[in-house]
N, C-alpha and C. Protein backbone atom coordinates (compact mmCIF):
# COMPACT_ATOMS: atom_id res chain seq x y z
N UNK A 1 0.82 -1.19 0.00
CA UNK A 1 0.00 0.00 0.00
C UNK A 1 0.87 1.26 0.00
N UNK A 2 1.96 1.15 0.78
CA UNK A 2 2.70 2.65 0.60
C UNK A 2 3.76 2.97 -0.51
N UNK A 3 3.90 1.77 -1.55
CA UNK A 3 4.03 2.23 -2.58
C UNK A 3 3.69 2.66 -3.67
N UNK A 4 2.41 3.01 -2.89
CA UNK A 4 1.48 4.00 -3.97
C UNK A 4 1.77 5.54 -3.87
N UNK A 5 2.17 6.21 -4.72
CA UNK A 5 2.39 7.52 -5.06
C UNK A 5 1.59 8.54 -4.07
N UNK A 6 0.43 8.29 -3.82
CA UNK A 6 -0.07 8.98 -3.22
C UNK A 6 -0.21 8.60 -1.51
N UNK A 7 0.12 7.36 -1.01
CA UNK A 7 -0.17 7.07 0.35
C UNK A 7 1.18 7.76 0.89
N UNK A 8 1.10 8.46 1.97
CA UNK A 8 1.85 8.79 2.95
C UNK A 8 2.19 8.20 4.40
N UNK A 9 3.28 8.26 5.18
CA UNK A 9 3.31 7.73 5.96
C UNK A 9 4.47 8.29 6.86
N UNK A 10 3.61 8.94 8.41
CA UNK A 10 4.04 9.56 8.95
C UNK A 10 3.75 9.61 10.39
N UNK A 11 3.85 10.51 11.40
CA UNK A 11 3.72 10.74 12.82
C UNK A 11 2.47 11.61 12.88
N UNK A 12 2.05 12.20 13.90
CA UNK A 12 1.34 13.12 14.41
C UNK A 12 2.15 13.76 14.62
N UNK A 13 2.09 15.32 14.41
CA UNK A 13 3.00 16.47 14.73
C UNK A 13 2.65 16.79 16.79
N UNK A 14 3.69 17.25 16.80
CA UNK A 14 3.78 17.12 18.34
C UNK A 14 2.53 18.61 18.79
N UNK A 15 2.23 18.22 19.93
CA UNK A 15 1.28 19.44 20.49
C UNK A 15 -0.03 19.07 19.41
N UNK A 16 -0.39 18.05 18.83
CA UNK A 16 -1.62 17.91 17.85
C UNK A 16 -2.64 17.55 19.04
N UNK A 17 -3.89 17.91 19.00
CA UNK A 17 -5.09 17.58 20.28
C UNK A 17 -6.19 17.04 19.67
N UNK A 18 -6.27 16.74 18.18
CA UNK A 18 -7.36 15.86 17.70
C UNK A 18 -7.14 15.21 16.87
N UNK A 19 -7.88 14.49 16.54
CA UNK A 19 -7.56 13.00 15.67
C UNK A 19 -7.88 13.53 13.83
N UNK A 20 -9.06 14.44 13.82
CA UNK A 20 -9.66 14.97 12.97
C UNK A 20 -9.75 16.30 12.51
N UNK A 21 -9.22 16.56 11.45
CA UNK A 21 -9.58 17.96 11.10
C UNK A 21 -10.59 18.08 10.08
N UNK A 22 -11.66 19.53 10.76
CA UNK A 22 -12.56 19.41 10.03
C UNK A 22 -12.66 21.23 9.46
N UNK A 23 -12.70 20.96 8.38
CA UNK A 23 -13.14 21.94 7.34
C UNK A 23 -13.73 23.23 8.01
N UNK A 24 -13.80 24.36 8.11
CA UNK A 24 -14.64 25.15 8.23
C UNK A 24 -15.74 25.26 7.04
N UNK A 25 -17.17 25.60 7.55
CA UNK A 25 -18.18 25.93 6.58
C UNK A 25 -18.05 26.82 5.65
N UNK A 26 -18.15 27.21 4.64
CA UNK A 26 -17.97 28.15 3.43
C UNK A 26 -18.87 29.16 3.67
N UNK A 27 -19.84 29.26 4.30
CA UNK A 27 -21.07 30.44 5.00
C UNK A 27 -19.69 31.06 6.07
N UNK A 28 -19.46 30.49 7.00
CA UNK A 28 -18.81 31.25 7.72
C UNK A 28 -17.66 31.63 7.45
N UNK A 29 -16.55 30.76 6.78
CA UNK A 29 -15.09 31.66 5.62
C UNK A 29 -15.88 32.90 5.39
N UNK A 30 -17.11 32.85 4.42
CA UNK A 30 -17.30 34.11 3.62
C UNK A 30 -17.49 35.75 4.74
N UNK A 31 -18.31 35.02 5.71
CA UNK A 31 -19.00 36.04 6.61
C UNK A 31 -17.75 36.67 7.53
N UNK A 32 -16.82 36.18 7.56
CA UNK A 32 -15.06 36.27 8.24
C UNK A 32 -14.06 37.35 7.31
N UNK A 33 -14.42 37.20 5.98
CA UNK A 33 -13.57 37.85 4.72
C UNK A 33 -14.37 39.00 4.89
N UNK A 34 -15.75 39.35 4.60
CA UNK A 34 -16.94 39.89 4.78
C UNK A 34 -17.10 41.27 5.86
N UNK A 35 -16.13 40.26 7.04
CA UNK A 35 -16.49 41.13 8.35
C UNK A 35 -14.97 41.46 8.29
N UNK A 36 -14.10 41.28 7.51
CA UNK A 36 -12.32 41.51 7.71
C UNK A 36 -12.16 41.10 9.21
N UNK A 37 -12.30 40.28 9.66
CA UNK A 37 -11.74 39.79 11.07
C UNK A 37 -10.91 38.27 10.67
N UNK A 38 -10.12 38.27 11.93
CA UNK A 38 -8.99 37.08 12.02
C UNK A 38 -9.31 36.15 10.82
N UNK A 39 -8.98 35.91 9.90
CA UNK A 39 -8.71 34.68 9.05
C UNK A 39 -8.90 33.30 9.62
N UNK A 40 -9.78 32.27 9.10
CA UNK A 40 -9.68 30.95 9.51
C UNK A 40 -8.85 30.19 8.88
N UNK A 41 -7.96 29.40 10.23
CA UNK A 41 -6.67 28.74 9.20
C UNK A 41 -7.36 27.78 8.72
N UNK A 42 -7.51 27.51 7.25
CA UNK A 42 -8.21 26.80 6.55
C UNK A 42 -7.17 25.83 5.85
N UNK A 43 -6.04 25.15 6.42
CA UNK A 43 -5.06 24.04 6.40
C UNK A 43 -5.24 22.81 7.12
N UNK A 44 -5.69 21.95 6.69
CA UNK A 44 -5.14 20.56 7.79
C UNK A 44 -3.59 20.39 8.30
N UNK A 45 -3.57 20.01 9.17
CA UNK A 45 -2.28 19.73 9.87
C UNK A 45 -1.96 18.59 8.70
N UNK A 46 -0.57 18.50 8.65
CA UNK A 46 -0.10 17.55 8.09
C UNK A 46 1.38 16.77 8.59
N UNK A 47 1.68 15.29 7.99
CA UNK A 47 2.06 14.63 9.14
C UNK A 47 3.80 14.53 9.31
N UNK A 48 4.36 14.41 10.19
CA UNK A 48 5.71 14.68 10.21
C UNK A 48 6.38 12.90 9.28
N UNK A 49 6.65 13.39 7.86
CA UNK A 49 6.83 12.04 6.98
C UNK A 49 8.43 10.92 7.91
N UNK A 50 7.43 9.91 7.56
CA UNK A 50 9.40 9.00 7.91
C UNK A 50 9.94 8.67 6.89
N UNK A 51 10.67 9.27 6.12
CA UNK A 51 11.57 9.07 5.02
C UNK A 51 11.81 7.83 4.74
N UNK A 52 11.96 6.37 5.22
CA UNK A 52 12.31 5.73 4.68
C UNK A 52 11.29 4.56 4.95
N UNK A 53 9.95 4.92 5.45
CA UNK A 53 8.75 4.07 5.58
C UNK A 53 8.38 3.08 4.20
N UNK A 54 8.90 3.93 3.22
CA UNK A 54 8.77 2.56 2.40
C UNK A 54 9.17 1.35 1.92
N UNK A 55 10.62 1.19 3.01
CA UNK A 55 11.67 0.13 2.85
C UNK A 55 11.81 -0.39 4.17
N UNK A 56 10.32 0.01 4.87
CA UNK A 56 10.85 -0.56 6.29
C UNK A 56 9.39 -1.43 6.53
N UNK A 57 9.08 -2.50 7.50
CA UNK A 57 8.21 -3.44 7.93
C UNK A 57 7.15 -2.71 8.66
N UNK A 58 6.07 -3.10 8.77
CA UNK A 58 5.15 -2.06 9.63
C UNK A 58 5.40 -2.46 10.47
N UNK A 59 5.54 -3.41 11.14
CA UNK A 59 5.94 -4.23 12.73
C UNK A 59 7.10 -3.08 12.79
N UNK A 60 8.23 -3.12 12.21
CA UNK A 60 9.35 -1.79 12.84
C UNK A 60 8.53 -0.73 13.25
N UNK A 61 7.84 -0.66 12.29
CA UNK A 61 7.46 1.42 11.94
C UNK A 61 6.35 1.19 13.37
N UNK A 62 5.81 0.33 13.54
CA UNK A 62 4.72 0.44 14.73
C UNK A 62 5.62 0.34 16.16
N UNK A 63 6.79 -0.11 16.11
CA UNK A 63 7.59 -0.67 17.65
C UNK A 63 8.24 0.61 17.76
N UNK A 64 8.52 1.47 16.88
CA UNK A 64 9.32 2.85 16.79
C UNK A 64 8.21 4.09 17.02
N UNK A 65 7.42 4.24 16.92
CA UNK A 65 6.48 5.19 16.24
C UNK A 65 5.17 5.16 17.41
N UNK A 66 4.79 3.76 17.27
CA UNK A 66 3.33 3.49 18.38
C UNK A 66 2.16 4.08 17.82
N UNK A 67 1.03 4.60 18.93
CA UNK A 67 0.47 5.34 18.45
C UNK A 67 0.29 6.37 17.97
N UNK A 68 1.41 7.50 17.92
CA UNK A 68 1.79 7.79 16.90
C UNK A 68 1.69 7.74 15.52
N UNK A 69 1.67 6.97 14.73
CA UNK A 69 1.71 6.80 13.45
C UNK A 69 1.01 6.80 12.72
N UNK A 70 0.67 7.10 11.31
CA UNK A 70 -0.25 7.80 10.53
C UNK A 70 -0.28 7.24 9.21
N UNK A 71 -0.43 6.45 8.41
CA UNK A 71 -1.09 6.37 7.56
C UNK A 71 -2.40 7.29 6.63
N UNK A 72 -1.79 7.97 5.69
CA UNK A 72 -2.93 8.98 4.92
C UNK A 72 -2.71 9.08 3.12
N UNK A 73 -3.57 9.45 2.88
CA UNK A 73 -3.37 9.92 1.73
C UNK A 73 -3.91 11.10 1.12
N UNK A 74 -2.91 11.82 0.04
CA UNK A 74 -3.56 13.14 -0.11
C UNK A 74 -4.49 13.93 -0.37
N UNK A 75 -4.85 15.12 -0.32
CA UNK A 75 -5.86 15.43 -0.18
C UNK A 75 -6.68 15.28 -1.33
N UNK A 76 -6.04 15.86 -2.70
CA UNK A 76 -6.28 15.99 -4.04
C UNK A 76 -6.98 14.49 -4.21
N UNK A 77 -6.30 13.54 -4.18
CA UNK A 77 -6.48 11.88 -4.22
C UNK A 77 -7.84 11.72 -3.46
N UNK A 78 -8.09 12.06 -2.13
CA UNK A 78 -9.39 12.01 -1.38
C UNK A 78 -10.34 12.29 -2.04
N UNK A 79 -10.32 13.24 -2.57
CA UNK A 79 -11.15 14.12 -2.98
C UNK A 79 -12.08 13.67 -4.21
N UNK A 80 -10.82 13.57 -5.30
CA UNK A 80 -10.94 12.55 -6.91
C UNK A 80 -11.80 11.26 -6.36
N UNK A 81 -11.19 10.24 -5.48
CA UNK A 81 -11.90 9.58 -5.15
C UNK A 81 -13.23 9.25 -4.43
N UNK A 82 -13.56 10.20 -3.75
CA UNK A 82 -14.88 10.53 -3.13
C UNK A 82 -15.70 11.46 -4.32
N UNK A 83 -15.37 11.86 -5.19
CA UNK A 83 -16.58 12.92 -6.33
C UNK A 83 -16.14 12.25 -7.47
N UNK A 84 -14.77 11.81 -7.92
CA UNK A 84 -14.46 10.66 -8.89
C UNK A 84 -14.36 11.66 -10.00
N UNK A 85 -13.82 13.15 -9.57
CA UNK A 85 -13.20 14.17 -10.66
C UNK A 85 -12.31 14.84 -9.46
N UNK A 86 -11.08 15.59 -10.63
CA UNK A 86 -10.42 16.02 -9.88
C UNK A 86 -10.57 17.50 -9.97
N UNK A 87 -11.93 18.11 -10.56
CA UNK A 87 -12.10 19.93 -10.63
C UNK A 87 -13.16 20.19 -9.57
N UNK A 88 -11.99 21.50 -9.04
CA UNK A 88 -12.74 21.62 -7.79
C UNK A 88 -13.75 22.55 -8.07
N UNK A 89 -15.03 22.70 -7.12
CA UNK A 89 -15.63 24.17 -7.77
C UNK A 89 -15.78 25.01 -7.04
């Protein structure tokens, strides 16, 4: 599986407090730009990569790593695959 171009494989960045990042609503981005107040960081966290996860055993990468470790794939790829195009609108 992680020698697929698009699977990643990495840590949780340190100081992270949820499992999930979720999107802000597009009603409220607009009403934020709208009102010129603080910007919503509209980035997912993303994961600290292990460089050489693809030549290594998951039994290693799990005895090193623990819970910790992350398995993902990118966003673009998510995306294509859940609407099954890759233009956003």
């Amino acid at each position: 599986m992680v020698q697929q171009q698009t699977v990643r494989v990495g840590t949780v960045p340190e100081g992270l407090k949820t499992e999930v990042w979720i999107a802000p609503q597009t009603s409220k981005t607009k009403k934020i730009k709208k009102n010129e107040a603080e910007p919503i960081e509209m980035k997912p966290f993303e994961l600290d990569l292990v460089p050489d996860a693809k030549i290594r055993t998951l039994d290693s990468l799990i005895r090193e790593f623990g819970g910790r470790l992350r398995i993902a794939v990118e966003p673009n790829a998510i995306y294509a695959a859940i609407t099954g195009s890759h233009i956003r609108v």
